[in-house]
C-alpha atoms as a PDB file:
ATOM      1  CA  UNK A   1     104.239 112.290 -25.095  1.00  0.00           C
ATOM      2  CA  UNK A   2     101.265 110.461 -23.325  1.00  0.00           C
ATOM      3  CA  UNK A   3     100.590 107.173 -24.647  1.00  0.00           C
ATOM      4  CA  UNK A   4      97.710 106.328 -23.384  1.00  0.00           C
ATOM      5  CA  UNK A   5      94.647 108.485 -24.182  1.00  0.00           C
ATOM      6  CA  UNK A   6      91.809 108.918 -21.093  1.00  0.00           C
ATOM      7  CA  UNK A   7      88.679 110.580 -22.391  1.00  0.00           C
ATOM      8  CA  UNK A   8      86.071 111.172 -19.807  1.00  0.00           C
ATOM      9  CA  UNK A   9      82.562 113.188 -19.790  1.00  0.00           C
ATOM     10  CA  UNK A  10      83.580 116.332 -17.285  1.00  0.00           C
ATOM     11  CA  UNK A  11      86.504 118.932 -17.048  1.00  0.00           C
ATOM     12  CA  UNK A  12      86.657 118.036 -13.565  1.00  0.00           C
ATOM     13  CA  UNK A  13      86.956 114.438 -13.324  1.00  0.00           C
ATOM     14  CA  UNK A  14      89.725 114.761 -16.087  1.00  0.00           C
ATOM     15  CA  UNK A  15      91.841 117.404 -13.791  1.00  0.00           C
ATOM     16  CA  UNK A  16      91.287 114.734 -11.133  1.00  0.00           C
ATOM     17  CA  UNK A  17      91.718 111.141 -13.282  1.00  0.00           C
ATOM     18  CA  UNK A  18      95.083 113.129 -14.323  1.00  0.00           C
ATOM     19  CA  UNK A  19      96.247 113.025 -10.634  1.00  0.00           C
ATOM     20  CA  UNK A  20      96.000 109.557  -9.894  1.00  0.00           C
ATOM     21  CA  UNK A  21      97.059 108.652 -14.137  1.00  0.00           C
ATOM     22  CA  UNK A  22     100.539 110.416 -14.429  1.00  0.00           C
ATOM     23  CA  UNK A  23     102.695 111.414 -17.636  1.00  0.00           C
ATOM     24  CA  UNK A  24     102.268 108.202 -19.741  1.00  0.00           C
ATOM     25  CA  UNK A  25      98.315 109.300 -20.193  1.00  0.00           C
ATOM     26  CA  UNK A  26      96.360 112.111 -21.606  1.00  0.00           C
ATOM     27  CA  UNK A  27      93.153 112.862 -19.780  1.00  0.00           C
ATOM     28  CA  UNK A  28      91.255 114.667 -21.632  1.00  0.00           C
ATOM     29  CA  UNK A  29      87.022 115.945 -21.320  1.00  0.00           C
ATOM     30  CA  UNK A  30      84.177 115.576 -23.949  1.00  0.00           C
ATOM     31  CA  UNK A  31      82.810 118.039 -22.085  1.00  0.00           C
ATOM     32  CA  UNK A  32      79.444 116.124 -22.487  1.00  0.00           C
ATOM     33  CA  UNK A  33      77.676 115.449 -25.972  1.00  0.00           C
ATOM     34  CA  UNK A  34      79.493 116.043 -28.805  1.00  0.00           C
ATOM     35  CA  UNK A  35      76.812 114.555 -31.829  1.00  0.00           C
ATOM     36  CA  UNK A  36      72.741 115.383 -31.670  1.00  0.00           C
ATOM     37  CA  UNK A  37      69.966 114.852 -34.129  1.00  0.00           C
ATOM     38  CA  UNK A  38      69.454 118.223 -35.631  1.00  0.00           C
ATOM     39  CA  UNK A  39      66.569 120.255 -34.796  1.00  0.00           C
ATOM     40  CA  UNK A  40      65.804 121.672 -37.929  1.00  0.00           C
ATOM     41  CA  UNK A  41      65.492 118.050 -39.849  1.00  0.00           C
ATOM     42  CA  UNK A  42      63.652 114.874 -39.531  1.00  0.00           C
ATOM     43  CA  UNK A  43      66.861 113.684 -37.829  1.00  0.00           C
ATOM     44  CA  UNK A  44      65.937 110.124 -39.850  1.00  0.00           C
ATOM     45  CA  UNK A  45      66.591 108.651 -42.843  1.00  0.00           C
ATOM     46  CA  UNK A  46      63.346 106.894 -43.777  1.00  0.00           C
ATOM     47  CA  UNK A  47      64.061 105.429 -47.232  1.00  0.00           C
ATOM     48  CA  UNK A  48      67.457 104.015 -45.712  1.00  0.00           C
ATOM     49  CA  UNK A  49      66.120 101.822 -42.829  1.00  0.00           C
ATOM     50  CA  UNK A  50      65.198 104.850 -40.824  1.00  0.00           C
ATOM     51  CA  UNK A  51      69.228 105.694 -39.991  1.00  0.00           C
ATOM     52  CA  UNK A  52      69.739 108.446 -37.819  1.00  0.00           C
ATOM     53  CA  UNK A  53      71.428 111.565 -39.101  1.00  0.00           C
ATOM     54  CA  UNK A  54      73.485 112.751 -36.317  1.00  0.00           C
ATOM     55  CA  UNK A  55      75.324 116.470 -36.450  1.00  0.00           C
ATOM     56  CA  UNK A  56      78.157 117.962 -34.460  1.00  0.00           C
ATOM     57  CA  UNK A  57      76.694 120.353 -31.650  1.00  0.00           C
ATOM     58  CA  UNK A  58      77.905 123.732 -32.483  1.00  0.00           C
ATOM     59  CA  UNK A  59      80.860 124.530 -30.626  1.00  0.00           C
ATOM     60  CA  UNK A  60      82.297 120.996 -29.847  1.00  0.00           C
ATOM     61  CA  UNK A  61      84.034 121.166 -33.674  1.00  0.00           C
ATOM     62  CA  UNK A  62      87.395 122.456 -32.156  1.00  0.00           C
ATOM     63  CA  UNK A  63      87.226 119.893 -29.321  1.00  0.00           C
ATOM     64  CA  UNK A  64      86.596 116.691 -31.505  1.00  0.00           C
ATOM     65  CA  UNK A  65      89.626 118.320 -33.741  1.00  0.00           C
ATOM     66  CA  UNK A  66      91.415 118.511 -30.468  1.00  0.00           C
ATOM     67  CA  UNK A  67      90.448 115.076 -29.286  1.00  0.00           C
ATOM     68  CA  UNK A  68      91.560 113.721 -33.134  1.00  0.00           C
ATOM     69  CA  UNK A  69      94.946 115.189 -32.661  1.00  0.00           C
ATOM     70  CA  UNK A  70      95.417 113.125 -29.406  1.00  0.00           C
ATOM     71  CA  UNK A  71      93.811 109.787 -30.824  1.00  0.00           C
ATOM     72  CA  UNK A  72      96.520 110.394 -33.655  1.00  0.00           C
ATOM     73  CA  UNK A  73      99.325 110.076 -30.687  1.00  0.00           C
ATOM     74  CA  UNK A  74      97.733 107.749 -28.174  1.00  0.00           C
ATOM     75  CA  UNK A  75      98.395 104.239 -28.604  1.00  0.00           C
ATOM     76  CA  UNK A  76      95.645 102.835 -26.887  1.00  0.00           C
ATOM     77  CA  UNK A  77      92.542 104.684 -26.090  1.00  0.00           C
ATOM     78  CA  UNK A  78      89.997 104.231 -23.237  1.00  0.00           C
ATOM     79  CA  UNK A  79      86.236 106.330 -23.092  1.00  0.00           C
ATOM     80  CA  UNK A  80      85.617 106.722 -19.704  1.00  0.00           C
ATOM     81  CA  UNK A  81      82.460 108.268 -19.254  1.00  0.00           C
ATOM     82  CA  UNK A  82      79.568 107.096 -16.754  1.00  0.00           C
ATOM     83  CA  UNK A  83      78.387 103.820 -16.853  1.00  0.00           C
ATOM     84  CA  UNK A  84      74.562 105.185 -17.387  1.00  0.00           C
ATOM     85  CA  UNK A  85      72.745 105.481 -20.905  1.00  0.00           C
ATOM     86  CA  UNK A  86      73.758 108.998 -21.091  1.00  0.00           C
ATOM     87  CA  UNK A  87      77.741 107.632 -20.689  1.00  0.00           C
ATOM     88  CA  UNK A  88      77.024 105.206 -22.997  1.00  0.00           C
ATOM     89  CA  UNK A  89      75.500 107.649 -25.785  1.00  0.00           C
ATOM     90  CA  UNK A  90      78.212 109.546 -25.545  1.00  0.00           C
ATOM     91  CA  UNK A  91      81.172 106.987 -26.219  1.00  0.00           C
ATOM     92  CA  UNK A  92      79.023 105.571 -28.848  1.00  0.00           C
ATOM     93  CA  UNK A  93      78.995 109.064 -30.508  1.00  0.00           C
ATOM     94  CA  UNK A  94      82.952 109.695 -29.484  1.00  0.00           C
ATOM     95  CA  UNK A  95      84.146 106.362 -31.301  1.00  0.00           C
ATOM     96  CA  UNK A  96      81.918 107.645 -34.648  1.00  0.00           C
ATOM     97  CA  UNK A  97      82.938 110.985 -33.989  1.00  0.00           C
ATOM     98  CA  UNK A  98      86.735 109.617 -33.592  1.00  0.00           C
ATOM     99  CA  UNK A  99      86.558 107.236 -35.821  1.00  0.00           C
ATOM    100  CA  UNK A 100      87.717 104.582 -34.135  1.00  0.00           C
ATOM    101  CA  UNK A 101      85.744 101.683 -35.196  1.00  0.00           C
ATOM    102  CA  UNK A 102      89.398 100.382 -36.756  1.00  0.00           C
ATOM    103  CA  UNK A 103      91.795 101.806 -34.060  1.00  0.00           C
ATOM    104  CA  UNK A 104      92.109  99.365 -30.560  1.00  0.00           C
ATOM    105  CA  UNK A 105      89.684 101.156 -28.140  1.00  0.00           C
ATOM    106  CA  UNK A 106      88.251  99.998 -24.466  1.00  0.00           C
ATOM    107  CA  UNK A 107      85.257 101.463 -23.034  1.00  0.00           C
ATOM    108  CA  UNK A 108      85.810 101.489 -19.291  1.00  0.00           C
ATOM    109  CA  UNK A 109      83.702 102.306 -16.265  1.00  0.00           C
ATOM    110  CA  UNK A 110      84.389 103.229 -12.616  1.00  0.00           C
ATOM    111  CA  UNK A 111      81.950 103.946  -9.882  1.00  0.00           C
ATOM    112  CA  UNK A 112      84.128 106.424  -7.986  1.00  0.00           C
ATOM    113  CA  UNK A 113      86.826 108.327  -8.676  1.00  0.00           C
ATOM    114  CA  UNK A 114      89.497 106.991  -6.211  1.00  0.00           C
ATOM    115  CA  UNK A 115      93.223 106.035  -7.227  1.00  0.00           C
ATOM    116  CA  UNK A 116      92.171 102.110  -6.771  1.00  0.00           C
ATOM    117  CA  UNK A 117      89.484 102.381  -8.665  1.00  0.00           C
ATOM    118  CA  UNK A 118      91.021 103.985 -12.005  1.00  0.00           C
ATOM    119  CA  UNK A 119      93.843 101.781 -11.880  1.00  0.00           C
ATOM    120  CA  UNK A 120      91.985  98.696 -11.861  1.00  0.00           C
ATOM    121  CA  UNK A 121      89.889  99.772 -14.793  1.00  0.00           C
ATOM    122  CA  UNK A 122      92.689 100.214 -16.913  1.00  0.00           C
ATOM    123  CA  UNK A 123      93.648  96.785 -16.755  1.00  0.00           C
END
Protein backbone atom coordinates (compact mmCIF):
# COMPACT_ATOMS: atom_id res chain seq x y z
CA UNK A 1 0.00 0.00 0.00
CA UNK A 2 1.44 3.44 -1.21
CA UNK A 3 1.66 5.91 1.41
CA UNK A 4 2.25 8.72 -0.14
CA UNK A 5 -0.34 10.01 -2.65
CA UNK A 6 1.19 12.00 -6.05
CA UNK A 7 -1.60 13.64 -7.99
CA UNK A 8 -0.51 15.36 -11.09
CA UNK A 9 -2.48 17.07 -14.18
CA UNK A 10 -1.55 14.36 -17.19
CA UNK A 11 -1.69 10.47 -17.63
CA UNK A 12 1.68 10.77 -18.88
CA UNK A 13 3.64 12.59 -16.44
CA UNK A 14 2.02 10.21 -13.77
CA UNK A 15 3.34 6.90 -15.78
CA UNK A 16 6.63 8.81 -15.72
CA UNK A 17 6.63 10.58 -11.90
CA UNK A 18 5.85 6.72 -11.01
CA UNK A 19 9.32 5.72 -12.41
CA UNK A 20 11.47 7.90 -10.60
CA UNK A 21 8.68 7.67 -7.13
CA UNK A 22 8.65 3.81 -6.44
CA UNK A 23 6.16 1.56 -4.29
CA UNK A 24 5.77 3.82 -1.17
CA UNK A 25 3.70 6.43 -3.60
CA UNK A 26 0.64 6.45 -5.68
CA UNK A 27 0.85 8.60 -8.77
CA UNK A 28 -2.10 9.16 -9.89
CA UNK A 29 -3.70 11.88 -13.01
CA UNK A 30 -6.57 14.49 -12.70
CA UNK A 31 -6.57 14.14 -16.06
CA UNK A 32 -7.02 18.01 -16.21
CA UNK A 33 -10.14 19.94 -14.70
CA UNK A 34 -12.24 18.19 -12.64
CA UNK A 35 -14.86 21.32 -11.28
CA UNK A 36 -16.33 24.17 -13.93
CA UNK A 37 -18.97 26.81 -13.58
CA UNK A 38 -21.94 25.33 -15.27
CA UNK A 39 -23.05 26.50 -18.52
CA UNK A 40 -26.55 26.40 -18.12
CA UNK A 41 -26.56 28.79 -14.77
CA UNK A 42 -25.37 32.11 -13.71
CA UNK A 43 -22.43 30.12 -12.28
CA UNK A 44 -22.74 32.98 -9.22
CA UNK A 45 -24.35 33.37 -6.25
CA UNK A 46 -25.28 37.06 -6.14
CA UNK A 47 -27.27 37.41 -2.90
CA UNK A 48 -24.33 35.40 -1.12
CA UNK A 49 -21.31 37.68 -1.89
CA UNK A 50 -21.32 36.64 -5.49
CA UNK A 51 -19.81 32.83 -4.54
CA UNK A 52 -19.13 30.77 -7.34
CA UNK A 53 -21.14 27.64 -7.90
CA UNK A 54 -18.76 25.20 -9.23
CA UNK A 55 -20.05 21.56 -10.75
CA UNK A 56 -18.24 18.33 -11.47
CA UNK A 57 -17.45 18.08 -15.35
CA UNK A 58 -19.35 15.17 -16.57
CA UNK A 59 -17.29 12.24 -16.68
CA UNK A 60 -14.57 13.08 -14.02
CA UNK A 61 -17.32 11.66 -11.17
CA UNK A 62 -15.65 8.13 -11.22
CA UNK A 63 -12.14 9.66 -11.15
CA UNK A 64 -12.66 12.08 -8.09
CA UNK A 65 -14.38 8.72 -6.47
CA UNK A 66 -11.20 7.06 -7.52
CA UNK A 67 -8.91 9.79 -6.34
CA UNK A 68 -11.16 9.77 -2.75
CA UNK A 69 -10.43 6.14 -2.34
CA UNK A 70 -6.62 6.85 -2.52
CA UNK A 71 -6.73 10.12 -0.27
CA UNK A 72 -8.56 7.64 2.21
CA UNK A 73 -5.10 5.44 2.16
CA UNK A 74 -2.40 8.01 1.56
CA UNK A 75 -0.93 9.50 4.49
CA UNK A 76 0.33 12.51 3.14
CA UNK A 77 -0.79 13.97 -0.07
CA UNK A 78 1.04 16.23 -2.60
CA UNK A 79 -0.94 18.10 -5.94
CA UNK A 80 1.51 18.29 -8.38
CA UNK A 81 0.23 19.97 -11.22
CA UNK A 82 1.99 22.94 -13.23
CA UNK A 83 3.08 25.79 -11.55
CA UNK A 84 0.85 28.15 -14.05
CA UNK A 85 -2.76 29.56 -13.20
CA UNK A 86 -4.25 26.72 -14.97
CA UNK A 87 -2.08 24.23 -12.32
CA UNK A 88 -3.09 26.28 -9.76
CA UNK A 89 -7.01 26.19 -10.61
CA UNK A 90 -6.88 22.88 -10.69
CA UNK A 91 -5.37 21.95 -7.14
CA UNK A 92 -7.54 24.59 -5.79
CA UNK A 93 -10.56 22.65 -7.24
CA UNK A 94 -8.82 19.02 -6.29
CA UNK A 95 -8.42 20.01 -2.45
CA UNK A 96 -12.47 21.19 -2.56
CA UNK A 97 -13.17 18.42 -4.68
CA UNK A 98 -11.07 16.08 -2.11
CA UNK A 99 -11.87 17.66 0.64
CA UNK A 100 -8.89 18.19 2.07
CA UNK A 101 -9.01 21.50 3.63
CA UNK A 102 -8.62 19.30 7.17
CA UNK A 103 -6.32 16.45 5.90
CA UNK A 104 -2.17 17.50 5.76
CA UNK A 105 -1.71 18.39 2.03
CA UNK A 106 1.46 20.12 0.08
CA UNK A 107 1.08 21.69 -3.17
CA UNK A 108 4.35 21.12 -4.98
CA UNK A 109 5.86 22.30 -8.24
CA UNK A 110 8.68 21.11 -10.54
CA UNK A 111 9.89 22.61 -13.73
CA UNK A 112 10.97 19.36 -15.38
CA UNK A 113 10.32 16.08 -14.95
CA UNK A 114 13.79 14.59 -14.10
CA UNK A 115 14.50 12.12 -11.07
CA UNK A 116 16.39 15.22 -9.19
CA UNK A 117 13.89 17.32 -9.65
CA UNK A 118 10.82 15.23 -8.13
CA UNK A 119 12.79 14.18 -5.33
CA UNK A 120 13.69 17.48 -4.17
CA UNK A 121 10.12 18.65 -4.31
CA UNK A 122 8.98 16.16 -2.06
CA UNK A 123 10.99 17.35 0.63
Amino acid sequence: MAKNLVIVESPAKAKTIKKFLGANYEVIASNGHVRDLPKSTMGIDIANDYEPKYITIRGKGDLLAELRKAVKKADKIYLATDPDREGEAISYHLSVALKLENKKYKRITFNEITKNDIKSSLK
